[in-house]
C-alpha atoms as a PDB file:
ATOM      1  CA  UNK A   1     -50.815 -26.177  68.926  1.00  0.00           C
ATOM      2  CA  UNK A   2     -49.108 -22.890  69.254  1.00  0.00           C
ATOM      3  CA  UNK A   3     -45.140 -23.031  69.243  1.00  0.00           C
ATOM      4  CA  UNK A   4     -42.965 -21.423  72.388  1.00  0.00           C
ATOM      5  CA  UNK A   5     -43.182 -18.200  72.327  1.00  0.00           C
ATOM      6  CA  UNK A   6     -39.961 -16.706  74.089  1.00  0.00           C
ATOM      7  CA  UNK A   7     -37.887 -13.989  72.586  1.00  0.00           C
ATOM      8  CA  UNK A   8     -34.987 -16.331  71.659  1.00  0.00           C
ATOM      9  CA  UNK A   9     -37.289 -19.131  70.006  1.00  0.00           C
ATOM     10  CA  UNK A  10     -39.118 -16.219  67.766  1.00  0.00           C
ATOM     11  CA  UNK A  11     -35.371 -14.792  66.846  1.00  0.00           C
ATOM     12  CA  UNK A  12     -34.300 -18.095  65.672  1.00  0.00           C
ATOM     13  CA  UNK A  13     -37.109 -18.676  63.678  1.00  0.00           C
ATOM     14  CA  UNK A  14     -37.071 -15.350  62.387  1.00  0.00           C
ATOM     15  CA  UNK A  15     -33.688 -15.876  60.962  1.00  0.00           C
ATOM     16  CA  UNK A  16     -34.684 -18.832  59.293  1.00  0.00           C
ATOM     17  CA  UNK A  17     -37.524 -16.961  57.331  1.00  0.00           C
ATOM     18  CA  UNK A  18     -35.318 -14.741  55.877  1.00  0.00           C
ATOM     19  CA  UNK A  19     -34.522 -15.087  52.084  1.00  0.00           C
ATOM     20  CA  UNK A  20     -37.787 -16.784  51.719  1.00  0.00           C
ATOM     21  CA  UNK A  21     -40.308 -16.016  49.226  1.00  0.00           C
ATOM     22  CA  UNK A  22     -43.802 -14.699  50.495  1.00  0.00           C
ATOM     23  CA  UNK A  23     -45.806 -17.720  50.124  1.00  0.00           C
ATOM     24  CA  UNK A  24     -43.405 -19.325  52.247  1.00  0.00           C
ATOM     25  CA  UNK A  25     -43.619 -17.223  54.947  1.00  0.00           C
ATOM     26  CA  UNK A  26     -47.032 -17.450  54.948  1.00  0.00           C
ATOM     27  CA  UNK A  27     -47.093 -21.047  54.853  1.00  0.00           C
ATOM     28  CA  UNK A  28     -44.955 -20.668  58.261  1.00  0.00           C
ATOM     29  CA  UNK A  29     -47.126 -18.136  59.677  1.00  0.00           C
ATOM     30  CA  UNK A  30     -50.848 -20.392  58.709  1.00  0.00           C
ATOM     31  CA  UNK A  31     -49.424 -23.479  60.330  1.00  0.00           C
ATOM     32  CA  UNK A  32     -48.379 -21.705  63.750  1.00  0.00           C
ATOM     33  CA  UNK A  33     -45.210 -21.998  63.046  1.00  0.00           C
ATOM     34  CA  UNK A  34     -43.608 -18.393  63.606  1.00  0.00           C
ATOM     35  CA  UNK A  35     -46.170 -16.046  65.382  1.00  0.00           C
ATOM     36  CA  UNK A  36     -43.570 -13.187  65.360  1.00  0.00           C
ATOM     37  CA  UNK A  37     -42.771  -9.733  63.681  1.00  0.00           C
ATOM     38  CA  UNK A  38     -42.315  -9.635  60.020  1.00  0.00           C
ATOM     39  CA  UNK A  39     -39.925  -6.703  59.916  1.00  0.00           C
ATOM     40  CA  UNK A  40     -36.897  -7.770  58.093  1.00  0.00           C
ATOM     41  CA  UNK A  41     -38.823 -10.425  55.713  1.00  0.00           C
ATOM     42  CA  UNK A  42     -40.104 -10.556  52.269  1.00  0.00           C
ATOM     43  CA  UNK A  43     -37.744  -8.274  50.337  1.00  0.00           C
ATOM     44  CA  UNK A  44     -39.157  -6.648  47.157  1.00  0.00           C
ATOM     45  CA  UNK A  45     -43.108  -7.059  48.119  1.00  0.00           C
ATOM     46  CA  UNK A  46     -45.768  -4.985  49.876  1.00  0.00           C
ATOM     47  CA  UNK A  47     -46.341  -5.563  53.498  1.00  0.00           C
ATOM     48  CA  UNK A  48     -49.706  -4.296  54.570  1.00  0.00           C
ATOM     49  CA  UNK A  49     -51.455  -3.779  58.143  1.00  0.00           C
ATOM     50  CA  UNK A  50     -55.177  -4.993  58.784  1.00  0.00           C
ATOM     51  CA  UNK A  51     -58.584  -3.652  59.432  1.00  0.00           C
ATOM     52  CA  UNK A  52     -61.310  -6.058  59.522  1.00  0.00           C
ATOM     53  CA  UNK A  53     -64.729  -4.772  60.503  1.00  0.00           C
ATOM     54  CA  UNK A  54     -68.465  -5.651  60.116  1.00  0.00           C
ATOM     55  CA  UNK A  55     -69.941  -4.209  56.169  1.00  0.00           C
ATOM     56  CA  UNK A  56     -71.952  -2.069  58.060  1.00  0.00           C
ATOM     57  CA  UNK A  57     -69.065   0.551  59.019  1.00  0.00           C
ATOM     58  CA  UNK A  58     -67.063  -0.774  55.856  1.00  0.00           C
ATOM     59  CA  UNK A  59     -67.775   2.469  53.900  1.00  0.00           C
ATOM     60  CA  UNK A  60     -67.233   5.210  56.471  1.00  0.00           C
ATOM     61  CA  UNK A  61     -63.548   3.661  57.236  1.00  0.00           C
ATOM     62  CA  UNK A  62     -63.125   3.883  53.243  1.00  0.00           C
ATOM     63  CA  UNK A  63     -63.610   7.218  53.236  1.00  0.00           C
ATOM     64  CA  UNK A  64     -61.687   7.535  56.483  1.00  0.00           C
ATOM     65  CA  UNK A  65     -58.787   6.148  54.205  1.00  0.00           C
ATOM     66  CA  UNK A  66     -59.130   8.221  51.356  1.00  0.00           C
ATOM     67  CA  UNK A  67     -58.996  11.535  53.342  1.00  0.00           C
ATOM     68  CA  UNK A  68     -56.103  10.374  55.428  1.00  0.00           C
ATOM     69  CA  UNK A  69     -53.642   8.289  52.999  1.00  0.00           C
ATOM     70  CA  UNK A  70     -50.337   8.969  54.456  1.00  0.00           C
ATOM     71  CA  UNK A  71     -51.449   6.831  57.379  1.00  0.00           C
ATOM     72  CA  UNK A  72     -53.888   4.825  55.625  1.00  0.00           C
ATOM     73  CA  UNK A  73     -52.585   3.962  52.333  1.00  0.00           C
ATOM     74  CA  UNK A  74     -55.153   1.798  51.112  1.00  0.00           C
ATOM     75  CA  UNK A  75     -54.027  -1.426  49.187  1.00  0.00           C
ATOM     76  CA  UNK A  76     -56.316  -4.099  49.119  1.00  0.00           C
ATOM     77  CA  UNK A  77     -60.023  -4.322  50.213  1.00  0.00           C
ATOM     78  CA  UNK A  78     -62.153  -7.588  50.257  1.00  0.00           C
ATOM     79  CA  UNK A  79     -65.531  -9.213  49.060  1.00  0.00           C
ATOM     80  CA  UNK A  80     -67.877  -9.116  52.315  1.00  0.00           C
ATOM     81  CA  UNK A  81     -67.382 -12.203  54.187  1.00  0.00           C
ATOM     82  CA  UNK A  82     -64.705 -13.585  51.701  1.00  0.00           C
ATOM     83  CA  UNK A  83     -61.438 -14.111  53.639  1.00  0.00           C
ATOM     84  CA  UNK A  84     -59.301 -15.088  50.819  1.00  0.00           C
ATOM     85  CA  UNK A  85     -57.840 -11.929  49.566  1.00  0.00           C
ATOM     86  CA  UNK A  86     -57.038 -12.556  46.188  1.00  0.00           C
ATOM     87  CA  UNK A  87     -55.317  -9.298  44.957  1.00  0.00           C
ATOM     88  CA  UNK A  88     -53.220  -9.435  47.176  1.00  0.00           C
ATOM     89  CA  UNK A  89     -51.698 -12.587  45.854  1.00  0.00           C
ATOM     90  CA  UNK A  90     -51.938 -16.418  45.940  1.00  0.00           C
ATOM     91  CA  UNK A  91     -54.069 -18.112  48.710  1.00  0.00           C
ATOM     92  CA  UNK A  92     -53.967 -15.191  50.888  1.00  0.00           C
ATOM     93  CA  UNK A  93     -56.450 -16.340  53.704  1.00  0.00           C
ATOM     94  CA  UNK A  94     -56.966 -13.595  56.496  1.00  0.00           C
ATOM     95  CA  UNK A  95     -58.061 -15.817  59.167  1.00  0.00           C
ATOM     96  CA  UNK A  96     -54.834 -17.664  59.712  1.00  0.00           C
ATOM     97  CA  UNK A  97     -51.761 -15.651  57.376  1.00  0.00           C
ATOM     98  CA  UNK A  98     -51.080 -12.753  59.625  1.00  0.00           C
ATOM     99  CA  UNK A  99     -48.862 -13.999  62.917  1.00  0.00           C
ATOM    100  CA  UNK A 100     -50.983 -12.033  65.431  1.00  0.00           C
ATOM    101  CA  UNK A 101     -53.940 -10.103  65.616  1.00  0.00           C
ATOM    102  CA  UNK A 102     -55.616  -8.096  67.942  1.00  0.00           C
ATOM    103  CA  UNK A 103     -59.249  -7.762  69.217  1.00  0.00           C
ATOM    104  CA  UNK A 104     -61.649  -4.920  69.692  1.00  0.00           C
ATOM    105  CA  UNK A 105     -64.661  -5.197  71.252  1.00  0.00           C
ATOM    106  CA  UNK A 106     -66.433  -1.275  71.780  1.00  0.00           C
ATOM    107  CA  UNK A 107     -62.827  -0.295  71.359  1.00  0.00           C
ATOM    108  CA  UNK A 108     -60.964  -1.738  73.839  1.00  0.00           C
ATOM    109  CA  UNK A 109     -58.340  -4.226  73.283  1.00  0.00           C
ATOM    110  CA  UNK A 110     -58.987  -7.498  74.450  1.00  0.00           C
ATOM    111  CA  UNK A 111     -57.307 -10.122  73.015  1.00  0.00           C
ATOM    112  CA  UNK A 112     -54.250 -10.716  70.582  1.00  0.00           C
ATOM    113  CA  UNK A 113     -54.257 -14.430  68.946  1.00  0.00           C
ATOM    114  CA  UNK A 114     -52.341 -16.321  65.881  1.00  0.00           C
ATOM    115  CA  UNK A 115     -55.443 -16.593  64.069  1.00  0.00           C
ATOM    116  CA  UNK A 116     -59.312 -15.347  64.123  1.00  0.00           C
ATOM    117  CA  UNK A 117     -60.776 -18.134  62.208  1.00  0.00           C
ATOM    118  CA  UNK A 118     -63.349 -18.798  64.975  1.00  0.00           C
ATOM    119  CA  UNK A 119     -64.519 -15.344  65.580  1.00  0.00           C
ATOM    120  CA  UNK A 120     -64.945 -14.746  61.249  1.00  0.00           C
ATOM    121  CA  UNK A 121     -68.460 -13.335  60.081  1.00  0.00           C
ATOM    122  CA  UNK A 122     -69.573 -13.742  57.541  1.00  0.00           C
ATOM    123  CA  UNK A 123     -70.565  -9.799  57.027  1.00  0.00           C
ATOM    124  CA  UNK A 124     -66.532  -9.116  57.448  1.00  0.00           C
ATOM    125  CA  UNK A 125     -64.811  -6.353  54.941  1.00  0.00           C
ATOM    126  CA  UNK A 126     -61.067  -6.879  54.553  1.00  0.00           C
ATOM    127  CA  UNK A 127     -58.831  -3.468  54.393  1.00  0.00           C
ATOM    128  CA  UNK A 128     -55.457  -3.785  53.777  1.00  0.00           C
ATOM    129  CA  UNK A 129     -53.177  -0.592  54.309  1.00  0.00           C
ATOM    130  CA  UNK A 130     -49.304  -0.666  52.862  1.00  0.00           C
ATOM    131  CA  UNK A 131     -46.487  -0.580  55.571  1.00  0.00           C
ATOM    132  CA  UNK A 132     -43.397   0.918  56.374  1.00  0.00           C
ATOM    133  CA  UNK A 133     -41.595  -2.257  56.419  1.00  0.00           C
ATOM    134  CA  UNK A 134     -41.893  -2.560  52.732  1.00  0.00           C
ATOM    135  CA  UNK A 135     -39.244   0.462  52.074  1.00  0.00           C
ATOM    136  CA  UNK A 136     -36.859  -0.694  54.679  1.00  0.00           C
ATOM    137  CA  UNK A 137     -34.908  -3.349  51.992  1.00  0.00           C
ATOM    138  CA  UNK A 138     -34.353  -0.649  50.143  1.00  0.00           C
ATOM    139  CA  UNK A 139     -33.050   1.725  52.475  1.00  0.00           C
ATOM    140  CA  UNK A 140     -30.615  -1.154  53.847  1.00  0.00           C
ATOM    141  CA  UNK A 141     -29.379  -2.036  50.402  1.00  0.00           C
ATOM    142  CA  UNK A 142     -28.342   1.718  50.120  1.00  0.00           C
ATOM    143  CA  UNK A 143     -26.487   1.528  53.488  1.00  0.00           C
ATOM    144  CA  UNK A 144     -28.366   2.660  55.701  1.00  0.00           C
ATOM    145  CA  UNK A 145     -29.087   1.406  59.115  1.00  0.00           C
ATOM    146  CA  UNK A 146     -32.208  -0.201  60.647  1.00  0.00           C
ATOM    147  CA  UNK A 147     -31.546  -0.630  64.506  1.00  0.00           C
ATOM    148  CA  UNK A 148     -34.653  -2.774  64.899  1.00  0.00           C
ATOM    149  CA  UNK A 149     -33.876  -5.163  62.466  1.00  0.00           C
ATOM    150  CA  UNK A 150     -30.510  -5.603  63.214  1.00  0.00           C
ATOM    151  CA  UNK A 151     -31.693  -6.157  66.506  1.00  0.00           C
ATOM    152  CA  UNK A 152     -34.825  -8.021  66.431  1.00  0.00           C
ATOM    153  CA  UNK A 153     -37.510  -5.851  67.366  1.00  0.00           C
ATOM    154  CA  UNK A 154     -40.036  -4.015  66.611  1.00  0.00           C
ATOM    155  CA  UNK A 155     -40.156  -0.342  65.381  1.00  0.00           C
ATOM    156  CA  UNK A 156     -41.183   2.119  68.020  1.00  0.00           C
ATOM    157  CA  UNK A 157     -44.736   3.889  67.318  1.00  0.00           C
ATOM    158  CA  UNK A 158     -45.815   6.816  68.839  1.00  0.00           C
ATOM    159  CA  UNK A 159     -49.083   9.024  68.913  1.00  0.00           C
ATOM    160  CA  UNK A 160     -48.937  12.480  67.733  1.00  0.00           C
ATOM    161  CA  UNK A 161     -51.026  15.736  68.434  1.00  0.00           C
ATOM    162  CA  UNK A 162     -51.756  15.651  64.729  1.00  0.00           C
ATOM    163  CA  UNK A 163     -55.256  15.236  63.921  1.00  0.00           C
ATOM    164  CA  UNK A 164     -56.851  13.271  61.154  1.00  0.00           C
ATOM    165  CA  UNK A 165     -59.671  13.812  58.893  1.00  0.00           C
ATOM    166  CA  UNK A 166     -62.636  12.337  60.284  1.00  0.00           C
ATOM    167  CA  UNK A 167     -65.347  10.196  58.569  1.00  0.00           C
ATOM    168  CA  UNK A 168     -68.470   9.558  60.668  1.00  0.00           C
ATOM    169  CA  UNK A 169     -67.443   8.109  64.015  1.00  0.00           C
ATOM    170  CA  UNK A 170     -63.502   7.197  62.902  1.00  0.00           C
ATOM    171  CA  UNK A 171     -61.220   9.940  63.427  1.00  0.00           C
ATOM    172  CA  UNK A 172     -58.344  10.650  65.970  1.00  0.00           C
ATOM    173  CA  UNK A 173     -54.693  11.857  66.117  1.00  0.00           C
ATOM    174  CA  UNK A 174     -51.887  10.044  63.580  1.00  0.00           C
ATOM    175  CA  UNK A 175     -49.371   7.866  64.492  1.00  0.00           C
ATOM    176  CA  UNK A 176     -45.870   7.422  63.259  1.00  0.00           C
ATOM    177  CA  UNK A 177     -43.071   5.027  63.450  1.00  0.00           C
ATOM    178  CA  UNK A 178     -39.717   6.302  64.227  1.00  0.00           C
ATOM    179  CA  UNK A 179     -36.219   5.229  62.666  1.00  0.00           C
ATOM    180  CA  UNK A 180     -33.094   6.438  64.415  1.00  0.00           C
ATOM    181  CA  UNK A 181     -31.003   8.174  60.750  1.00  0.00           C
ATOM    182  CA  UNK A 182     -27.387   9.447  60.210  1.00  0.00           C
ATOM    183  CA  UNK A 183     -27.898  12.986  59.881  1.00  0.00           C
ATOM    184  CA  UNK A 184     -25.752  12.789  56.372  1.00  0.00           C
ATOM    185  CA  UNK A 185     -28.344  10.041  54.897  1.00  0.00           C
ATOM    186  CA  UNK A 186     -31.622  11.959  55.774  1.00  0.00           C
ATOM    187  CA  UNK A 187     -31.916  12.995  52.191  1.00  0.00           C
ATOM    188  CA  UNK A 188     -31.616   9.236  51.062  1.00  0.00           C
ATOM    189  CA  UNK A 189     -33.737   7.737  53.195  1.00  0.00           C
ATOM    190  CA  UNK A 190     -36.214  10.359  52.003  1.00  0.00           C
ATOM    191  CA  UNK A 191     -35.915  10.136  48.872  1.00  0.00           C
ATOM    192  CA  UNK A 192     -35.878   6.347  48.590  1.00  0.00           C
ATOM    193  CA  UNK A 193     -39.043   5.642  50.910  1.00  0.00           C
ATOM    194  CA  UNK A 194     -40.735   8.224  48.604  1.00  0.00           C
ATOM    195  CA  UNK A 195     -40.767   5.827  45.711  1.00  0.00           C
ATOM    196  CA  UNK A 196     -43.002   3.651  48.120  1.00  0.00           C
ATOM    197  CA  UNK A 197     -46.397   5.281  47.926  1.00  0.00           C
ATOM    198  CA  UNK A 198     -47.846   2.344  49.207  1.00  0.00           C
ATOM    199  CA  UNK A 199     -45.886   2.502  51.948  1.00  0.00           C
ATOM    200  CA  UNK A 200     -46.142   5.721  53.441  1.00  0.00           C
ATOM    201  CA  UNK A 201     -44.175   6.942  51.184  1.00  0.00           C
ATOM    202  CA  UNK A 202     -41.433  10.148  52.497  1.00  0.00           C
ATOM    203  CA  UNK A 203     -41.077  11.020  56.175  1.00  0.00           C
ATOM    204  CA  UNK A 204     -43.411  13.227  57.599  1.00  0.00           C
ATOM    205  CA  UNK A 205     -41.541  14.815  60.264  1.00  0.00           C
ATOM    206  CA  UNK A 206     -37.459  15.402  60.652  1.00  0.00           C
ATOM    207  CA  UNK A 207     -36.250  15.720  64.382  1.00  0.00           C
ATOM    208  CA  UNK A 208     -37.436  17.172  67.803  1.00  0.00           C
ATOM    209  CA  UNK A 209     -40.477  14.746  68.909  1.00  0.00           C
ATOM    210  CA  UNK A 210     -41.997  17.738  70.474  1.00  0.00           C
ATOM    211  CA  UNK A 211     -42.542  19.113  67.669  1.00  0.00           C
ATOM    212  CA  UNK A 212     -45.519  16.291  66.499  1.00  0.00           C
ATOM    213  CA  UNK A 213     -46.207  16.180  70.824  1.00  0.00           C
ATOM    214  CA  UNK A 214     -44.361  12.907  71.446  1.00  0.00           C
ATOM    215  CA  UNK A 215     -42.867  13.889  74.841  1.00  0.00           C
ATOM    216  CA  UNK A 216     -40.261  10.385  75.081  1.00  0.00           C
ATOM    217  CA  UNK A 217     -38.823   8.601  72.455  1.00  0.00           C
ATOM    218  CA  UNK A 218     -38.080   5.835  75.384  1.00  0.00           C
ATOM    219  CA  UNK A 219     -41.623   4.901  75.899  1.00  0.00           C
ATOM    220  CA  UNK A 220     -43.278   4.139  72.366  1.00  0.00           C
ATOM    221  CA  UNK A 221     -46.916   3.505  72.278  1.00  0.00           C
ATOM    222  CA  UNK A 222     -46.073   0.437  70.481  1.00  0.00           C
ATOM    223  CA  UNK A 223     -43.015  -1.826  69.603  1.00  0.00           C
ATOM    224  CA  UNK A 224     -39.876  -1.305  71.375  1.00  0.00           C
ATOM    225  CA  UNK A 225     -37.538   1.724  72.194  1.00  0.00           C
ATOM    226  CA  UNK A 226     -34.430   2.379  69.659  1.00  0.00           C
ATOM    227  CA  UNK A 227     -31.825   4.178  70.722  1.00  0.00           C
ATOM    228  CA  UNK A 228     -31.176   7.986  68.982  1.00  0.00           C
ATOM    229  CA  UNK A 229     -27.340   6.676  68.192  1.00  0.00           C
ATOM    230  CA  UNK A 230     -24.341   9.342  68.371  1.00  0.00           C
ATOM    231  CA  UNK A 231     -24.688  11.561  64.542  1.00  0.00           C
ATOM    232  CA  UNK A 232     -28.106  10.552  64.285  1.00  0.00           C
ATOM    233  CA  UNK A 233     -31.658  12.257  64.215  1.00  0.00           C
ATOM    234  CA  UNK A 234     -34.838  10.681  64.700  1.00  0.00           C
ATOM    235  CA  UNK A 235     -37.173  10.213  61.379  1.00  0.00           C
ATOM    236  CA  UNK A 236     -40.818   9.778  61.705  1.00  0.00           C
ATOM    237  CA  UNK A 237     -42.935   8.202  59.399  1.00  0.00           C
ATOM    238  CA  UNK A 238     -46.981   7.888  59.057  1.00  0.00           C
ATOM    239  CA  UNK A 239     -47.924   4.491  60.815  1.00  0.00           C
ATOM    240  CA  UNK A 240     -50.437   2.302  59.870  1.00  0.00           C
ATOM    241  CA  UNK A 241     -51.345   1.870  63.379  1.00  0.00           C
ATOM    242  CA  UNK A 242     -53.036   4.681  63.202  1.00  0.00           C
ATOM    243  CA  UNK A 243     -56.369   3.106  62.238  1.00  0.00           C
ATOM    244  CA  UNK A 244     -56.251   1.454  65.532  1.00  0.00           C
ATOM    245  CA  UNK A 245     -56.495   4.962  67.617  1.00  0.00           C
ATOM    246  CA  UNK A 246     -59.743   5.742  65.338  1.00  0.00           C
ATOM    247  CA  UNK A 247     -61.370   2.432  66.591  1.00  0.00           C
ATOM    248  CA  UNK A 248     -61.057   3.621  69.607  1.00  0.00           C
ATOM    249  CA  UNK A 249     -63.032   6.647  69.085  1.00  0.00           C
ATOM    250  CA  UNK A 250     -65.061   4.417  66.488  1.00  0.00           C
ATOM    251  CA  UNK A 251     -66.965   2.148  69.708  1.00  0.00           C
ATOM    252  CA  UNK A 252     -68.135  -0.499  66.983  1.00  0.00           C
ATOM    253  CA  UNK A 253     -69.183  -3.958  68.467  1.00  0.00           C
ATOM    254  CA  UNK A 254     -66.255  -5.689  67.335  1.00  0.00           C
ATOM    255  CA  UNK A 255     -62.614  -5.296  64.871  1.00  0.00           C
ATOM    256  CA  UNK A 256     -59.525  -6.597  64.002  1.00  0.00           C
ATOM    257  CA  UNK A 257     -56.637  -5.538  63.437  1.00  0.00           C
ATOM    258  CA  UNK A 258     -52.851  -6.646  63.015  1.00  0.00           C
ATOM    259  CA  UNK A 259     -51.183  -6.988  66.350  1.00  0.00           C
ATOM    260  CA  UNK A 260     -48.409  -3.726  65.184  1.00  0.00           C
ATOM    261  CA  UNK A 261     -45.391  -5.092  63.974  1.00  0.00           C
ATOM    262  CA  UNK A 262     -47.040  -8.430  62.668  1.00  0.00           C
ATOM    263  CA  UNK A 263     -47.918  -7.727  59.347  1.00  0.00           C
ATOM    264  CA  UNK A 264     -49.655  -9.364  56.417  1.00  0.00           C
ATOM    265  CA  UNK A 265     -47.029 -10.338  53.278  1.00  0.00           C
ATOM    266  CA  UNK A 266     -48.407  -9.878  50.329  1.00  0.00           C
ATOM    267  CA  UNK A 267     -47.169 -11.063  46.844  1.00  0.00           C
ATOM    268  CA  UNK A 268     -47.091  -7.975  45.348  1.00  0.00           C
ATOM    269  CA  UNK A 269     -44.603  -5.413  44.654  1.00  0.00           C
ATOM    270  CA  UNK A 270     -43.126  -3.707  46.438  1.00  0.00           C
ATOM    271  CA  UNK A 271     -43.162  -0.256  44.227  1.00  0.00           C
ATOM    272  CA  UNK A 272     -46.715  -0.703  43.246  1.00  0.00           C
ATOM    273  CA  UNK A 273     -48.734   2.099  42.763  1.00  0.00           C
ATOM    274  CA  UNK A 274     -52.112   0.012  42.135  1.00  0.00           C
ATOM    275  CA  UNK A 275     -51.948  -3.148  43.301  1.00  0.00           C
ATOM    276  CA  UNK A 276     -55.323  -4.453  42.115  1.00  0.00           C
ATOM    277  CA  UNK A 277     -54.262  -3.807  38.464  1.00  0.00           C
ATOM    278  CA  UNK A 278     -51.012  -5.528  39.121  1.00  0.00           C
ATOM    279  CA  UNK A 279     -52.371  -8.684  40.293  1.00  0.00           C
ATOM    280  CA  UNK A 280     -54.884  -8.660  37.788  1.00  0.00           C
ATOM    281  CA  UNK A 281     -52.448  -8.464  35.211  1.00  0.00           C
ATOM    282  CA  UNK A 282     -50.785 -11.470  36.473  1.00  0.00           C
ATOM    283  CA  UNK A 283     -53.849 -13.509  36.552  1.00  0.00           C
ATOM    284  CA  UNK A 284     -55.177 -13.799  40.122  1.00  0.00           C
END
């Protein structure tokens, strides 16, 4: 049985999940137990947004991710019709260790649930692309401000006018996440989310939304609006979201995705740059 799911009830168990390890987390998320965001969570290991689609269209989104890896960083990618994603760590199943997922069907959007272990095929490919949230311990250690995790919520994402490569029928214009960044610590915030290639890595654009054809920084695409504080500029980073506008181009029969801000823990690290020979390495 799912748990309440008010605002209040997911804050206080959100608070209780931090400081614990990944597998614990997970072990909240696969029993119901906390079906909210993960921003915050986890220190020190890769986060990593979903795509989950029939073998069929497996290799064109592949090479989708390969031309467009700022967006897409790809991290982890399954056995077809295996849901246990071993390199990204221990007893990783897909079906039930995410806290919410969405559903496409011919893309459109038509359900978000806490697990998809009814609706698995068995012709399913696994893709797991590094997120943003894994830099943001970093950048807090170093001082620097995260409104949306000091408050709770979840990062604002935007579309852009910027246009990725296409493969076959995925393609469509990027989307970012936006941070709200002392002017002063611009350079820092730069320099540190560089060292996570996995995650996005550096910002990709400094300043006026316009510029990247966001027209309001008050009504996000997805997550929640964060204020542009006094002495600060907003920061945009590539958004792993972004797979999610190519499905909709993409029409295919059915997907799945992370609901945005929901994100899959991993147990690996958080500087990785090749995950697969990490967790190799440790014996998975």
């Amino acid at each position: 049985m799912n748990t309440p799911n008010t605002q209040s009830h997911l804050n206080d168990l959100h608070k209780q999940l931090v400081g614990l390890d990944s597998q614990a987390i997970r072990s909240r998320i696969r029993s119901n137990s906390y079906q909210g965001h993960t921003a915050g969570l986890a220190s020190g290991v890769l986060q990593a947004n979903l795509v989950i689609m029939p073998e069929e269209f497996a290799l064109d989104f592949f090479r989708f991710c390969q031309r467009n890896p700022k967006p897409c960083p790809l991290s982890g990618v399954s056995d077809t019709g295996n849901p246990i994603l071993h390199t990204m760590g221990q007893d990783i199943d897909i079906r039930t260790d995410v806290s919410a997922y969405n559903i496409y069907r011919y893309g459109k959007l038509v359900n978000s649930t806490s697990d998809i272990v009814d609706i698995w095929q068995d012709d399913f490919v696994v893709f797991a692309l590094g997120c943003s949230f894994t830099f943001e311990h970093a950048a807090q250690r170093a001082g620097i401000k995260m409104w949306h995790i000091e408050n709770n919520t979840t990062v604002p994402m935007f579309r852009t006018d910027i246009d990725c490569v296409p493969s076959n029928r995925f393609g469509g214009k990027m989307v970012v996440s936006m941070r709200s960044i002392l002017k002063d610590q611009v350079q820092l915030v730069s320099e540190i989310s560089a060292k996570f290639p996995l995650a996005h890595g550096a910002p990709l654009h400094v300043g006026s939304p316009e510029e990247i054809g966001i027209a309001d920084l008050e009504m996000p695409d997805w997550g929640n609006p964060a204020p542009i504080e006094q002495g600060h500029v907003p920061v945009f980073w590539a958004c792993g979201v972004t797979p999610q506008v190519a499905i909709e181009e993409a029409q295919i029969p059915i997907i799945i995705t992370h609901k945005p801000g929901h994100m899959l823990i991993s147990d690996i690290d958080a500087c990785a740059e090749n995950p697969i020979i990490q967790s190799k390495t440790k014996g998975d």
